[in-house]
N, C-alpha and C. Protein backbone atom coordinates (compact mmCIF):
# COMPACT_ATOMS: atom_id res chain seq x y z
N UNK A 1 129.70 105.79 98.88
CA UNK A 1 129.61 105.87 100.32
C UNK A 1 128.20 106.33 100.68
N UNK A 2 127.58 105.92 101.68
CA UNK A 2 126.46 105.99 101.95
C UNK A 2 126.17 107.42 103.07
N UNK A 3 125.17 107.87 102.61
CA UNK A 3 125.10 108.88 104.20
C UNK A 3 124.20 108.79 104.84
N UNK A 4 124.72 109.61 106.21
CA UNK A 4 123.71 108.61 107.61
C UNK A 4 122.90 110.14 107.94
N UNK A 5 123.13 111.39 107.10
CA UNK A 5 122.32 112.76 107.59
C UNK A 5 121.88 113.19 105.99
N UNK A 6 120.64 113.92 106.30
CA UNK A 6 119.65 114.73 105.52
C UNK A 6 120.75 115.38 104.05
N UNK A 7 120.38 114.75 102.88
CA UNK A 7 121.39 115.14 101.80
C UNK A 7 120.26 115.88 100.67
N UNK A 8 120.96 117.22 100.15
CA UNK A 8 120.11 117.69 98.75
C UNK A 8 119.21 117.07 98.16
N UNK A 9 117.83 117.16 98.44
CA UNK A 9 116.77 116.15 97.32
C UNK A 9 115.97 115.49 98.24
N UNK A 10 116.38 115.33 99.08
CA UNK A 10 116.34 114.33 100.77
C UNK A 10 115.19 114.79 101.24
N UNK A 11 114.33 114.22 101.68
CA UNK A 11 112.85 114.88 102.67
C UNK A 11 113.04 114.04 104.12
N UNK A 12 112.73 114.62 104.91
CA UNK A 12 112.62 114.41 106.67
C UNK A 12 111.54 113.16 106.88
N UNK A 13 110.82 112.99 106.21
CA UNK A 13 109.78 112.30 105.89
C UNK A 13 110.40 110.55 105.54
N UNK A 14 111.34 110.65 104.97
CA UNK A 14 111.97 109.58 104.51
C UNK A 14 112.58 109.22 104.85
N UNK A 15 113.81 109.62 105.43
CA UNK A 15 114.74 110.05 106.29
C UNK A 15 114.32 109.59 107.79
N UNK A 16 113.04 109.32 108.09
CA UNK A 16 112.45 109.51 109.32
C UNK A 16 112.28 107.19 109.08
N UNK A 17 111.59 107.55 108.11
CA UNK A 17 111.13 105.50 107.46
C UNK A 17 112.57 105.07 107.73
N UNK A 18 113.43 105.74 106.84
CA UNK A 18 114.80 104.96 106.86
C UNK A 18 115.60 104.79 108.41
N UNK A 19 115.54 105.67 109.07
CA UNK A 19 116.09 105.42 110.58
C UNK A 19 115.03 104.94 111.35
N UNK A 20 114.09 104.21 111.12
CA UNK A 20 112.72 103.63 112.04
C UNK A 20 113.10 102.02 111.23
N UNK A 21 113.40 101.99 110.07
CA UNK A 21 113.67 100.61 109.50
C UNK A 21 114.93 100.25 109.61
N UNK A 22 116.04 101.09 109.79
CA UNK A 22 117.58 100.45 110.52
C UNK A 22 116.87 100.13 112.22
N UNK A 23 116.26 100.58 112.91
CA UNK A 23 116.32 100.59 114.46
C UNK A 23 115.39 99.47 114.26
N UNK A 24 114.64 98.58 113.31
CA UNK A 24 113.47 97.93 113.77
C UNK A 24 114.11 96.19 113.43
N UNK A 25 114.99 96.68 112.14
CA UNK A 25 115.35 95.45 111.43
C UNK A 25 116.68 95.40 111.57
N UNK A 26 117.71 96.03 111.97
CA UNK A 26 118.98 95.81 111.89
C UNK A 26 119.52 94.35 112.36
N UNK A 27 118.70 93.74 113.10
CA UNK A 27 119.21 92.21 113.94
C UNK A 27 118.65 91.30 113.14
N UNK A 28 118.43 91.18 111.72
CA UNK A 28 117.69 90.10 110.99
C UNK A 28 118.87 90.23 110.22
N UNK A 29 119.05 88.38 109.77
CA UNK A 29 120.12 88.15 109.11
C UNK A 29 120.01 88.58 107.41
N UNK A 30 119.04 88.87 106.78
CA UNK A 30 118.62 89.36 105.53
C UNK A 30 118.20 91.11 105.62
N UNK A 31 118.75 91.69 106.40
CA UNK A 31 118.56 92.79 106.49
C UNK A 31 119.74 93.91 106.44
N UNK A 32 120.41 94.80 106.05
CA UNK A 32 121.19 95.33 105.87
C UNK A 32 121.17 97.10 106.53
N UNK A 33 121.92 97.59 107.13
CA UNK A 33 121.32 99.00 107.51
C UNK A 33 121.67 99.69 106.14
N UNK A 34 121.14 100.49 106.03
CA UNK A 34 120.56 101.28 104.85
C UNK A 34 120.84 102.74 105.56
N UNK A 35 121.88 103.97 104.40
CA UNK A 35 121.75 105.06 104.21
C UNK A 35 120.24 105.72 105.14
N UNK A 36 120.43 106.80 106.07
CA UNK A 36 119.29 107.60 106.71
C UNK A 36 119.32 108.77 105.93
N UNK A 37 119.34 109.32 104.72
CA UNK A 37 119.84 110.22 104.05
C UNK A 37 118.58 111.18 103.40
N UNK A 38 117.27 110.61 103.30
CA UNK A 38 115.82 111.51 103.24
C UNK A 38 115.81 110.92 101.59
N UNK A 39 116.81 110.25 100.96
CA UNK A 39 116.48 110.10 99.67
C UNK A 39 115.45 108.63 99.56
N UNK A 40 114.49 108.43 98.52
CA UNK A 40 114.14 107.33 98.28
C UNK A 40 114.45 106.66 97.26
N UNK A 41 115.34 105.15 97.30
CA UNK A 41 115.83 104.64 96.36
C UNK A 41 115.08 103.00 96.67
N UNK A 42 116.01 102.62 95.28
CA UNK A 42 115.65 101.41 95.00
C UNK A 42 116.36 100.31 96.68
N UNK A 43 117.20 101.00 97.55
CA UNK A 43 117.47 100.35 98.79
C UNK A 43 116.55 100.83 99.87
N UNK A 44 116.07 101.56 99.84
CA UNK A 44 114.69 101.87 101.03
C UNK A 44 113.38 101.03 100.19
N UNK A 45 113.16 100.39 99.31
CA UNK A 45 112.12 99.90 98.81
C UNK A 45 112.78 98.52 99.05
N UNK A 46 113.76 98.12 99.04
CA UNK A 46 114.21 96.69 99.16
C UNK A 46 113.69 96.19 100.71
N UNK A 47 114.39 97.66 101.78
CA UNK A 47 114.00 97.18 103.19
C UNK A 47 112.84 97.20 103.32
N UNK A 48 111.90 98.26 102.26
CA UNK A 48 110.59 98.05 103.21
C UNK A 48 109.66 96.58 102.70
N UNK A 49 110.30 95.97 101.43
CA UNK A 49 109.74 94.71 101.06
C UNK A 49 110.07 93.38 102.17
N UNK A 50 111.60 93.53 102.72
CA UNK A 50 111.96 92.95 103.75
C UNK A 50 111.15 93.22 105.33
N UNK A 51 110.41 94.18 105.81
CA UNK A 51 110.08 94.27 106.22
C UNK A 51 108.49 93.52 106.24
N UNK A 52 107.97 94.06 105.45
CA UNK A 52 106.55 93.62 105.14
C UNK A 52 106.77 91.93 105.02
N UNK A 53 107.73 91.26 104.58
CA UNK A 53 108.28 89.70 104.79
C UNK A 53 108.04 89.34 106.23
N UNK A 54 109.34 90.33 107.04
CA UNK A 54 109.53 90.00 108.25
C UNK A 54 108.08 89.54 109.27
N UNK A 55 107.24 90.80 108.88
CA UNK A 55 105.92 91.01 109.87
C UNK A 55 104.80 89.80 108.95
N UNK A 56 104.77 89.33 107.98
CA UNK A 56 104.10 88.19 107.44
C UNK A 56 104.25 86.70 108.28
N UNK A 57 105.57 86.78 109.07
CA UNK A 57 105.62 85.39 109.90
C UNK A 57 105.49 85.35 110.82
């Protein structure tokens, strides 16, 4: 289960990317909302590759 608030390990900093990249990309059909949780994983590196896609076209 995913979490949507600040979890052990978690920085505000990240946490901050991850709820700026659900609010920016959530309406793209290859985009998925993603955990706001301050952790950085291999799914906050997926959106921000999707992102950097998105803004290329």
């Amino acid at each position: 289960m995913d979490a949507y608030v600040s979890v052990p390990g978690g920085t505000d900093h990240v946490r901050e990317v991850q709820r700026w990249l659900n609010s920016r990309y959530y309406n793209r059909s290859s985009f998925f909302i993603g955990p706001a949780d301050g952790v950085y994983s291999r799914d906050v590196q997926k959106s921000l590759m999707k992102a950097m896609e998105a803004r290329q076209r």
